[in-house]
Every structure is written in C-alpha cells, then in structure tokens.
Protein backbone atom coordinates (compact mmCIF):
# COMPACT_ATOMS: atom_id res chain seq x y z
CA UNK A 1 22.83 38.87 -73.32
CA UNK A 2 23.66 40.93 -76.36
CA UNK A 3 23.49 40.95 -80.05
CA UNK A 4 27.08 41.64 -82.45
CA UNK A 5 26.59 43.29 -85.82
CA UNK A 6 29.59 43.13 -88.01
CA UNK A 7 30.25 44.11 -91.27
CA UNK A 8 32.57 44.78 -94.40
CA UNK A 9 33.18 47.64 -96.31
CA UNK A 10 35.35 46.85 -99.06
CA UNK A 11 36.64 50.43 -100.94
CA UNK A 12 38.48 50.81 -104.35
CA UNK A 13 40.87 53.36 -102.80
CA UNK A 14 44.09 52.97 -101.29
CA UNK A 15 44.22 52.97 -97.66
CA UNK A 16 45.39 56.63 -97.14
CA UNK A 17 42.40 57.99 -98.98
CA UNK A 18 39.65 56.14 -96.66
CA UNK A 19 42.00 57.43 -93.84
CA UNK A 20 42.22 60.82 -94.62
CA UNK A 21 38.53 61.11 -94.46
CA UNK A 22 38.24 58.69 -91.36
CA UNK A 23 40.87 60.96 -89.49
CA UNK A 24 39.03 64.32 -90.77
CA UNK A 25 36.48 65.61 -88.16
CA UNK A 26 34.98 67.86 -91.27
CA UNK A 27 34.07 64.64 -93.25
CA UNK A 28 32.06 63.02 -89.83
CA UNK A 29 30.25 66.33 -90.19
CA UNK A 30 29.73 65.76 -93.75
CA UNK A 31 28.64 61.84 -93.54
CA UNK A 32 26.29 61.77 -90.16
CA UNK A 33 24.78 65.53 -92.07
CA UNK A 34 24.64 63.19 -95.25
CA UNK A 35 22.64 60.48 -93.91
CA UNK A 36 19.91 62.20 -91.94
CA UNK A 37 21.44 62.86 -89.18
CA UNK A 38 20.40 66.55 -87.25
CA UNK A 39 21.89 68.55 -84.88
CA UNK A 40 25.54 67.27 -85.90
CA UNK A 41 28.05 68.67 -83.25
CA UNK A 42 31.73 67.48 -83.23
CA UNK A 43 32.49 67.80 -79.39
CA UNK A 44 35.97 67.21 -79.63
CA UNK A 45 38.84 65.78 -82.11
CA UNK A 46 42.48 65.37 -82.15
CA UNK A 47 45.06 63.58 -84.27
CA UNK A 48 48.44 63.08 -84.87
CA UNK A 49 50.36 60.84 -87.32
CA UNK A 50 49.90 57.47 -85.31
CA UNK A 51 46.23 58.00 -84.67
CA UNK A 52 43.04 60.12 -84.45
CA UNK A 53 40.23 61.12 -81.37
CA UNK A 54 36.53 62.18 -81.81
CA UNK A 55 33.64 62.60 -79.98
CA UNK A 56 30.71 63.93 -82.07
CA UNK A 57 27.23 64.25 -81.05
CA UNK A 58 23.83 64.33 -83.50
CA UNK A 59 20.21 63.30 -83.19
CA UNK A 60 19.29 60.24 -85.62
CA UNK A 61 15.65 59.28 -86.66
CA UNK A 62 13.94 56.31 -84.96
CA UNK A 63 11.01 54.27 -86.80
CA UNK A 64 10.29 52.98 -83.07
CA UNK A 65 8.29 49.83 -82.71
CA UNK A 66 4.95 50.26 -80.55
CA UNK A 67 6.58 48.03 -77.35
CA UNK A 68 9.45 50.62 -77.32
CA UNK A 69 7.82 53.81 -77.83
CA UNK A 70 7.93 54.37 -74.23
CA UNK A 71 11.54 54.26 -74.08
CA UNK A 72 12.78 55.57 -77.39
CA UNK A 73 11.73 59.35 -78.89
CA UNK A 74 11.26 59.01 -82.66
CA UNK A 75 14.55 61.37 -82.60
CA UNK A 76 17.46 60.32 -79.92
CA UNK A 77 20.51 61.85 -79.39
CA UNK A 78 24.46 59.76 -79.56
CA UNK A 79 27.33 60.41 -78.40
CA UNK A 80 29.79 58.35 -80.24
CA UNK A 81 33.62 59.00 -79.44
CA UNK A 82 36.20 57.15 -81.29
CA UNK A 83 39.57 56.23 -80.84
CA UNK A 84 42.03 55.51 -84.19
CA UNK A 85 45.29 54.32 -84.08
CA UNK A 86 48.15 53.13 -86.48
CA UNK A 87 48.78 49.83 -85.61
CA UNK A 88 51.38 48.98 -88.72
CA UNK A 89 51.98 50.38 -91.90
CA UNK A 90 48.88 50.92 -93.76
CA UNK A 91 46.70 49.55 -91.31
CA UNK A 92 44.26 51.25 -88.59
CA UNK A 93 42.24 49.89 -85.58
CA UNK A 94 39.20 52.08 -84.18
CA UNK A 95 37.78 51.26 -80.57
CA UNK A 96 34.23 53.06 -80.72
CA UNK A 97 31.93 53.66 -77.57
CA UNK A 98 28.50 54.86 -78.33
CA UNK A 99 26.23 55.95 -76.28
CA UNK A 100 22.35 56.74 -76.47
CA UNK A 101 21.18 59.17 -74.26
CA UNK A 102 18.14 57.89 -72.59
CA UNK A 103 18.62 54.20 -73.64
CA UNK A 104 19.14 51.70 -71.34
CA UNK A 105 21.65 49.95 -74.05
CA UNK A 106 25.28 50.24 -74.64
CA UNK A 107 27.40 50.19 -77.75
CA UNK A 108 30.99 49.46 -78.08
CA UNK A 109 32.51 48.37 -80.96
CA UNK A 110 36.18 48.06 -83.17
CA UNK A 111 36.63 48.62 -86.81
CA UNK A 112 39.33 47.18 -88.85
CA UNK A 113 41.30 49.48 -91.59
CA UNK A 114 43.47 47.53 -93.88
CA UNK A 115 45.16 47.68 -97.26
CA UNK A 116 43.30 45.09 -99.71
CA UNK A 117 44.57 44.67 -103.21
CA UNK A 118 45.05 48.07 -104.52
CA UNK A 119 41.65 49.01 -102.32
CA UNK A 120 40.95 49.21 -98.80
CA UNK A 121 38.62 47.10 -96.58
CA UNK A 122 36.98 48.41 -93.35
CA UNK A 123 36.18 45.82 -90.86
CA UNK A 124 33.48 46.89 -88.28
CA UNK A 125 32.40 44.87 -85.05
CA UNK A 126 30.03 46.41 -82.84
CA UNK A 127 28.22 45.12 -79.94
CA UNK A 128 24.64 46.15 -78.22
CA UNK A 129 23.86 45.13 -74.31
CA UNK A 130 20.56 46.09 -73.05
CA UNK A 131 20.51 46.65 -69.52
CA UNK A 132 16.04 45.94 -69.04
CA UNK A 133 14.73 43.39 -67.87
CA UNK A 134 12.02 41.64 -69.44
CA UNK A 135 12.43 43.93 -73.10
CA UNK A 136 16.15 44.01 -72.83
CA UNK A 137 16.51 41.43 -75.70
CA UNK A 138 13.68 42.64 -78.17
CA UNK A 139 15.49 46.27 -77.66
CA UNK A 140 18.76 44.99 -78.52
CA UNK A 141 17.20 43.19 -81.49
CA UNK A 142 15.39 46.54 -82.51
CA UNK A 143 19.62 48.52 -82.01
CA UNK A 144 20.86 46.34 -84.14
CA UNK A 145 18.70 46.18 -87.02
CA UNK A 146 19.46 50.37 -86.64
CA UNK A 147 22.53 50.23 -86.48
CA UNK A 148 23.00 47.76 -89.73
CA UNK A 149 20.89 50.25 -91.58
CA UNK A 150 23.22 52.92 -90.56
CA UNK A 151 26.25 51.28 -91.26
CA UNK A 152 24.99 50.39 -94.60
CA UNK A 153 23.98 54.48 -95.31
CA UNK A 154 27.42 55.06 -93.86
CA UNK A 155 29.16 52.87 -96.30
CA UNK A 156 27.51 54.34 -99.42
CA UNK A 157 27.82 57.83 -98.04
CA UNK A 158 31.78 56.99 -97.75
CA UNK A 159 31.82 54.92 -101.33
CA UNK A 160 30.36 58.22 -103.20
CA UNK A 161 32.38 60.48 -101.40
CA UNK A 162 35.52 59.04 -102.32
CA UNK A 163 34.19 58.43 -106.01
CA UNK A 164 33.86 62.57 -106.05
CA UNK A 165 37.24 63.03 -104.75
C-alpha cells in the first residue's frame, strides 16, 4: 500500500529564475531555514549546466498524533537528496529520495520544471510506503498530510522569494 501526493506550483517567472534558485544549494538553506526547519545541513551538492545534485539534512516539527507518538519524536530528522537534470530546453526533471530517520516509511518522488506562458510551473509527485504492519496505512495517511503542508510552505516560501528578487 501507499498514498501519492501531487501537486502544482504555478510561478510568474520564467523558467531560469525558478531554476537558478532550485539549482542553488544556498537557497535550500534559505527555504527549509524559512519554513521551520532546524538544524539545516547541506551534506553535499554539485551541478553543472545539464543538471544539479543535493543531499541536505534538517530536523522538521511533528504535531504527532497519539497512535504514533511511539514511533515519531515531535522533531525528526530527513535526509532528502535530489537529483536535477535538463531534459530539453527550458525544462527540468527532479528524482527525489527522502528519507526519515527512524521511520519505518519511505519517500520517493519526481518534480516536473517546465516553461508555462511567460511563467513557470513545477510539477511535484511524491510517494509514501509504510513498511508496519497493522499502523502502516494510518502512518502513511499521517506523511502525507505533512508532507502537503510542507509543500504548500515550500511553495509560498519560493513565490515570495522570487517576488524579492
């Protein structure tokens, strides 16, 4: 079993603005610092013109459900490493892996970066698997309303940023 979250961020800025931020480890220290996030580290990047690597670590808040306190701190720690990559002109795909230390769930996902009109859209897929038996599907269920909050701070994190640019 497992439980997809997808979503759409639409941006009024050419495709090589949203880009430069999503191939700039600075600005993943900025946004993850921006929303809440503690303890931001970025383990690793690298980049070149066809594509872009990082693997950056932080703690996020939890508002942990009573069943799952037992499993889940009210702080846990990610690792989330992604992988960019031109794939025409103007146009980006991300494979993300994401992974919760101390949670028997994993997260993998793709995002979508494509001109749209004189804007940008971001198209992000991600997908939770709980490997428990018994509370495996409530957990995933509890991951992915997260992980749409996050995406949603995410989005307006990116949306002012690029307004202040």
């Amino acid at each position: 079993m497992s439980v997809i979250v997808r979503a759409r961020h639409e941006y009024p800025h050419p495709v090589k603005d949203v880009w430069a931020l999503f191939s700039d480890p600075a600005f993943y220290q900025a946004k993850f610092e921006g929303i809440g996030h503690r303890n931001v580290e970025i383990v690793s990047s690298e980049g070149d013109a066809d594509g872009f690597m990082v693997e950056v670590s932080r703690e996020v808040p939890l508002e942990v459900p009573g069943f799952l306190r037992g499993m889940l701190g009210d702080w846990n720690t990610l690792l989330q490493h992604e992988r960019w990559s031109r794939t025409g002109k103007n146009t980006y795909a991300n494979e993300l892996e994401i992974e919760a230390r101390g949670v028997p769930a994993a997260m993998t996902g793709t995002m979508q970066l494509a001109p749209q009109g004189k804007g940008a859209v971001n198209e992000v897929e991600i997908t939770i698997r709980a490997s428990v038996p018994l509370v495996g599907g409530k957990l995933e269920k509890f991951v992915s309303r997260d992980t749409e909050t996050t995406l949603e701070a995410e989005y307006e994190f990116i949306r002012e940023y690029l307004a202040g640019r």
